[in-house]
N, C-alpha and C. Protein backbone atom coordinates (compact mmCIF):
# COMPACT_ATOMS: atom_id res chain seq x y z
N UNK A 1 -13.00 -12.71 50.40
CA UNK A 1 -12.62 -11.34 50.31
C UNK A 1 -12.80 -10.84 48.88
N UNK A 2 -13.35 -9.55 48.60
CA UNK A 2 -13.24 -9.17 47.40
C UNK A 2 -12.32 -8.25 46.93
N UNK A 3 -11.82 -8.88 45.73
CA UNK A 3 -10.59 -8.26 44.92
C UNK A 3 -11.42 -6.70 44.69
N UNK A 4 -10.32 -5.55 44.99
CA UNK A 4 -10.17 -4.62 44.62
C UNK A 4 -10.22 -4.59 43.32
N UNK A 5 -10.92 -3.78 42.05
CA UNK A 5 -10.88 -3.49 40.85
C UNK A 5 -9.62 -2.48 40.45
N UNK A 6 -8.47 -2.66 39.51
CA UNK A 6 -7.74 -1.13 39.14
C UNK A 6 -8.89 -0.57 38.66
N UNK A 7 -8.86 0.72 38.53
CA UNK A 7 -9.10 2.05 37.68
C UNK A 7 -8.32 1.53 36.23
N UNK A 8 -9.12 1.47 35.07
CA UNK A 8 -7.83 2.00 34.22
C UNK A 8 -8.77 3.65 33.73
N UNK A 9 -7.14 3.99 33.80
CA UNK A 9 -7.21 5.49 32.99
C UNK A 9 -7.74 5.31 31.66
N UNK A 10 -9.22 6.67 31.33
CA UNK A 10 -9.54 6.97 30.54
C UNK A 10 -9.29 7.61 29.57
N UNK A 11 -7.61 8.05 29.12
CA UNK A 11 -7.59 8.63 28.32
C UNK A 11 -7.94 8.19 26.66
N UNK A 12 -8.50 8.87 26.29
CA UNK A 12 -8.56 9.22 24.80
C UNK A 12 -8.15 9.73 23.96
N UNK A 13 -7.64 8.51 22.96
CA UNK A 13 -6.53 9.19 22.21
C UNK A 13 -7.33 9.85 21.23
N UNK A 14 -6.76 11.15 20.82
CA UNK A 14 -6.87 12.37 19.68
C UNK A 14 -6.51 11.76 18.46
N UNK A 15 -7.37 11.77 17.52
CA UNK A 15 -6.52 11.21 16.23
C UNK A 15 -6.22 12.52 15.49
N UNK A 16 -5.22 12.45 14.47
CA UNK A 16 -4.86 13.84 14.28
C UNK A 16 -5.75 13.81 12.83
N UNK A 17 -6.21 14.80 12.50
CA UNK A 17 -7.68 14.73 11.05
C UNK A 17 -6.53 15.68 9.98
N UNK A 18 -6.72 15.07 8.80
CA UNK A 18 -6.10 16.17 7.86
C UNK A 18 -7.11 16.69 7.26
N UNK A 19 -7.31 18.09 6.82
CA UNK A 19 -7.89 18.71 6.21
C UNK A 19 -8.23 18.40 4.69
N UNK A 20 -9.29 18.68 3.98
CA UNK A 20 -9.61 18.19 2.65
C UNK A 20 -8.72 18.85 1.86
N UNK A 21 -8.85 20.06 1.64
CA UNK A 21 -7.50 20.74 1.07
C UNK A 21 -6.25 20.16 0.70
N UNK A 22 -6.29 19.98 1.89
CA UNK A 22 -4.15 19.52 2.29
C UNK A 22 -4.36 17.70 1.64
N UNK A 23 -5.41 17.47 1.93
CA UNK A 23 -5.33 15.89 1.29
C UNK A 23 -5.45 16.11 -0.27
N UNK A 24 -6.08 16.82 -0.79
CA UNK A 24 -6.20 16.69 -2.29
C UNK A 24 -5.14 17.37 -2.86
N UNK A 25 -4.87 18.45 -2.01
CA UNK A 25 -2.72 19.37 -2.36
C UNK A 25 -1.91 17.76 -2.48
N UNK A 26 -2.21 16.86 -1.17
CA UNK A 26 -0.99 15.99 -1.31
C UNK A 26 -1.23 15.18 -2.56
N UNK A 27 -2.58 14.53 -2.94
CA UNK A 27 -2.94 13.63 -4.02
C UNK A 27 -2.36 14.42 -5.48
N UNK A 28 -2.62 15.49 -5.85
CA UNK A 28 -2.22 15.97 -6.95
C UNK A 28 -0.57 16.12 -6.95
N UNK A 29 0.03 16.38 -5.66
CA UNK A 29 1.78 16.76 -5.78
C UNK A 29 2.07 14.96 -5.61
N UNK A 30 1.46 14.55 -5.55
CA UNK A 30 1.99 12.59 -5.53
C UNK A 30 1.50 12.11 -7.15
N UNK A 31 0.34 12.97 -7.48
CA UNK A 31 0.63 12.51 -9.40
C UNK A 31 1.30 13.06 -10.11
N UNK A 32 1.86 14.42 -9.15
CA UNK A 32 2.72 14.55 -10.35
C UNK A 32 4.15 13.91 -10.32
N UNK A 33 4.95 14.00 -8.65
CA UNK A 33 5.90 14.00 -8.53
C UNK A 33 5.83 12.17 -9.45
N UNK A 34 4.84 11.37 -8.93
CA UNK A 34 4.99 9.76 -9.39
C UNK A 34 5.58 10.05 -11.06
N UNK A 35 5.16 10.71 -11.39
CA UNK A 35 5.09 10.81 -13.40
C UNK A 35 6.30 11.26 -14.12
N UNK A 36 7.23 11.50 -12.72
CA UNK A 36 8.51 11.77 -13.57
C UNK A 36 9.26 10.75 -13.50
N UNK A 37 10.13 11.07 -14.77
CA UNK A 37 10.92 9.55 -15.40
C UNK A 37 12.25 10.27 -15.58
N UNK A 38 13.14 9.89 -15.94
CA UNK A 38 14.26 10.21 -16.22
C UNK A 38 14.84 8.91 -17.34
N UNK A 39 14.71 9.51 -18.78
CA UNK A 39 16.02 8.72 -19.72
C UNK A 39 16.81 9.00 -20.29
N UNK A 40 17.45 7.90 -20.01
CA UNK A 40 18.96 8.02 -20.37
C UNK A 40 19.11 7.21 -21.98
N UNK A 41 19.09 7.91 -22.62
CA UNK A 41 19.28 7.52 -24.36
C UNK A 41 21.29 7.40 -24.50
N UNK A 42 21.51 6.37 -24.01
CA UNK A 42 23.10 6.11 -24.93
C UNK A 42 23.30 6.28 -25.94
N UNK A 43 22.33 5.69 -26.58
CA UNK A 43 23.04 5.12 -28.43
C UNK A 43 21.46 5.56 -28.84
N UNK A 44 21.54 5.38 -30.05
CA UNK A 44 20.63 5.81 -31.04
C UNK A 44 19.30 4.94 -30.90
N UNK A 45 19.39 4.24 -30.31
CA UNK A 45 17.58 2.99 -30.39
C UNK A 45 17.78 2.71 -29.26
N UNK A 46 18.53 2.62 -28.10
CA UNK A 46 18.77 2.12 -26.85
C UNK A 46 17.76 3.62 -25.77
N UNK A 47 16.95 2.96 -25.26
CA UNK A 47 16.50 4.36 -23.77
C UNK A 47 16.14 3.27 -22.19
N UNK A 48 17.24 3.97 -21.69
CA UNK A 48 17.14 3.51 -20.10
C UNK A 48 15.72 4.22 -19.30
N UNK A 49 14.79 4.07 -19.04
CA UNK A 49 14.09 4.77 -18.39
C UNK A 49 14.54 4.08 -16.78
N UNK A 50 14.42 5.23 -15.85
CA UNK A 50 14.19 5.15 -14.81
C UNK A 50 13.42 5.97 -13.30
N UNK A 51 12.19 5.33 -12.90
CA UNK A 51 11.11 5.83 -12.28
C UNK A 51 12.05 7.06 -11.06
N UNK A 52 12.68 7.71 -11.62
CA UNK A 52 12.85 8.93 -10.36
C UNK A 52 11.96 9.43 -9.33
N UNK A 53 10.95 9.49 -10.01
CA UNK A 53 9.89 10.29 -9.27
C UNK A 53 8.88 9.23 -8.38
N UNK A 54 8.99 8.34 -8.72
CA UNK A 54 8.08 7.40 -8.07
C UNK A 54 9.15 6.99 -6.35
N UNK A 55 10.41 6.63 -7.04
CA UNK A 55 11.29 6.70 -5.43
C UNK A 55 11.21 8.29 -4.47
N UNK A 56 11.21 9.34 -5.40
CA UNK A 56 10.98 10.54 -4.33
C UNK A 56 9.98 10.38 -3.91
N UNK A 57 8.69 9.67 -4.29
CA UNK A 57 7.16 9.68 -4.01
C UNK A 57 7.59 9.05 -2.96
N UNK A 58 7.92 7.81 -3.09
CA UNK A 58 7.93 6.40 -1.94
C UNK A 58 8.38 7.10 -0.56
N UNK A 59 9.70 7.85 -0.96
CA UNK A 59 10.52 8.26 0.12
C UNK A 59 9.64 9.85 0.85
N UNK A 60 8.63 10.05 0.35
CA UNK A 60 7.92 11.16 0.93
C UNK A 60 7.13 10.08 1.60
N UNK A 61 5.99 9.84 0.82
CA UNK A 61 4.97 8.52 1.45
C UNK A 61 5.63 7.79 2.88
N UNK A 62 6.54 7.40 2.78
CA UNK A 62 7.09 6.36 4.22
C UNK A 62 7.35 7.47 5.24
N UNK A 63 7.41 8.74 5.48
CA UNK A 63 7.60 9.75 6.09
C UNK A 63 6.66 10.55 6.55
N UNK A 64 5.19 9.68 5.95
CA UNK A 64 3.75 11.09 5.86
C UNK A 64 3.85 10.67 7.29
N UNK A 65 3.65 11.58 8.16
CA UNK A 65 2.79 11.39 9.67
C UNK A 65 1.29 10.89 9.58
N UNK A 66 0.74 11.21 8.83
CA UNK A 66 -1.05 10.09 8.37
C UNK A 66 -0.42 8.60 7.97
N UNK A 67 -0.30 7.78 8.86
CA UNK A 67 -0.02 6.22 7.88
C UNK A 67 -1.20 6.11 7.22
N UNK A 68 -1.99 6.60 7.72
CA UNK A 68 -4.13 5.64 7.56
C UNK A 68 -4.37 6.00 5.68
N UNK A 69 -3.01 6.94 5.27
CA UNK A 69 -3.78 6.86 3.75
C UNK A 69 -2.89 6.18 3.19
N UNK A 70 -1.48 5.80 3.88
CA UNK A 70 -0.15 5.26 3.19
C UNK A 70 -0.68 4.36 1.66
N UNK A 71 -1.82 3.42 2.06
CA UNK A 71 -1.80 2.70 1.06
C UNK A 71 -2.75 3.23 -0.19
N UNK A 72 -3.45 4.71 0.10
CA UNK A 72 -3.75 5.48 -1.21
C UNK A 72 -2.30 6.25 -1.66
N UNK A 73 -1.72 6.46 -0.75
CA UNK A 73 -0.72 7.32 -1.66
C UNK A 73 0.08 6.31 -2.39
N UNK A 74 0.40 4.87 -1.99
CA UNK A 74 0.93 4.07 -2.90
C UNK A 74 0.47 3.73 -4.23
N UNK A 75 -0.64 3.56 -4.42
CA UNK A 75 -1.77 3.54 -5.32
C UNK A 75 -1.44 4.06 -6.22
N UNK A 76 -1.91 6.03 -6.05
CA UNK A 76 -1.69 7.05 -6.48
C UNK A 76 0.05 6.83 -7.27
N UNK A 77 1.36 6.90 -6.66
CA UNK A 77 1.85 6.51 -7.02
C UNK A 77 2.23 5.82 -8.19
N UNK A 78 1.95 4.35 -8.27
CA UNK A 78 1.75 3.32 -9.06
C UNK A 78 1.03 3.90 -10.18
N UNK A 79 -0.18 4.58 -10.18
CA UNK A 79 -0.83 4.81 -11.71
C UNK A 79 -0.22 5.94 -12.37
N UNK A 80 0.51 6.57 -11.27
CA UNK A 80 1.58 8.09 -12.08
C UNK A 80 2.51 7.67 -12.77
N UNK A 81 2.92 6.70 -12.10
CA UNK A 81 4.18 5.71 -12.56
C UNK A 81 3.76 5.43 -14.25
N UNK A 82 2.85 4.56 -14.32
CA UNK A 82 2.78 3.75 -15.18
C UNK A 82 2.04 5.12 -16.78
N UNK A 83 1.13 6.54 -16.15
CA UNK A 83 0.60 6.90 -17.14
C UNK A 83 2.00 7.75 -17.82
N UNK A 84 3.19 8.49 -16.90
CA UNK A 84 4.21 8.96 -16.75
C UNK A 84 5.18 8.35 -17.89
N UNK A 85 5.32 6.68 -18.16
CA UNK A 85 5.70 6.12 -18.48
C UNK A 85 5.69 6.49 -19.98
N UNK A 86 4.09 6.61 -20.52
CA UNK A 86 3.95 6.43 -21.96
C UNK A 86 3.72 7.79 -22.28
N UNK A 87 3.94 8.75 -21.09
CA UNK A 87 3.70 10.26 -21.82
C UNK A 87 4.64 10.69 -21.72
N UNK A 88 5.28 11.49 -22.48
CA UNK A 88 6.75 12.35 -22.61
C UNK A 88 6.66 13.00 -21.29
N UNK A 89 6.69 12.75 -20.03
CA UNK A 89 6.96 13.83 -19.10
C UNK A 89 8.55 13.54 -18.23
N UNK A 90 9.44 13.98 -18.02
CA UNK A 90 10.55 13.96 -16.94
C UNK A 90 11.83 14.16 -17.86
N UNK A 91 12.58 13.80 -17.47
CA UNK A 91 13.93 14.28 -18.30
C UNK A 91 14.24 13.18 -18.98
N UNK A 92 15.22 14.03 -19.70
CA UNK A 92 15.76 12.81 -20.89
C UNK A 92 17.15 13.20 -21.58
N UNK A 93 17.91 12.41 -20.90
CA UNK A 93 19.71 13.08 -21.39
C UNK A 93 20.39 12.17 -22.52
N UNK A 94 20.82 12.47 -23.36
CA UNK A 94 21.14 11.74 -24.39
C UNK A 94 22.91 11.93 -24.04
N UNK A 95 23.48 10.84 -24.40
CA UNK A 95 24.98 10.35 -24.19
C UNK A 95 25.45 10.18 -25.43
């Protein structure tokens, strides 16, 4: 006797496309937001830096609905981080 074949259903999944625009809007608002720092100067030679902007980055990034660039926006990230670091940009509160 011959086995009956299922059907499988043809659907096709839609991938959702982001626009060039909106990808290079997000790349530039992820170097900047990565580049802010926040220090905290106690004492006179003592400075706490801490990457503020790189955790708001992270915490946008883990939330993008595109995962497929997750690991450029980490990237991106990481080098804001680090140029952010040695350039006077983000706040700085003295105690």
């Amino acid at each position: 006797m011959a086995k009956a074949k299922a059907k499988k259903s043809s659907r096709r999944s839609t991938s959702q496309s982001e626009s060039d625009s909106s990808y290079l809007l997000k790349i530039v608002m992820y170097l900047i937001i990565g580049a802010l720092w926040l220090r905290v100067i106690p004492g006179d030679r003592v400075q706490i830096p801490l990457p503020i902007g790189a955790f708001i980055g992270l915490m946008i990034a883990s939330r993008d609905k595109f995962v497929i660039d997750r690991k450029i926006e980490y990237g991106i990230l990481v080098i804001a981080m680090f140029v952010g670091f040695w350039l006077p940009i983000g706040l700085s509160i003295n105690i």
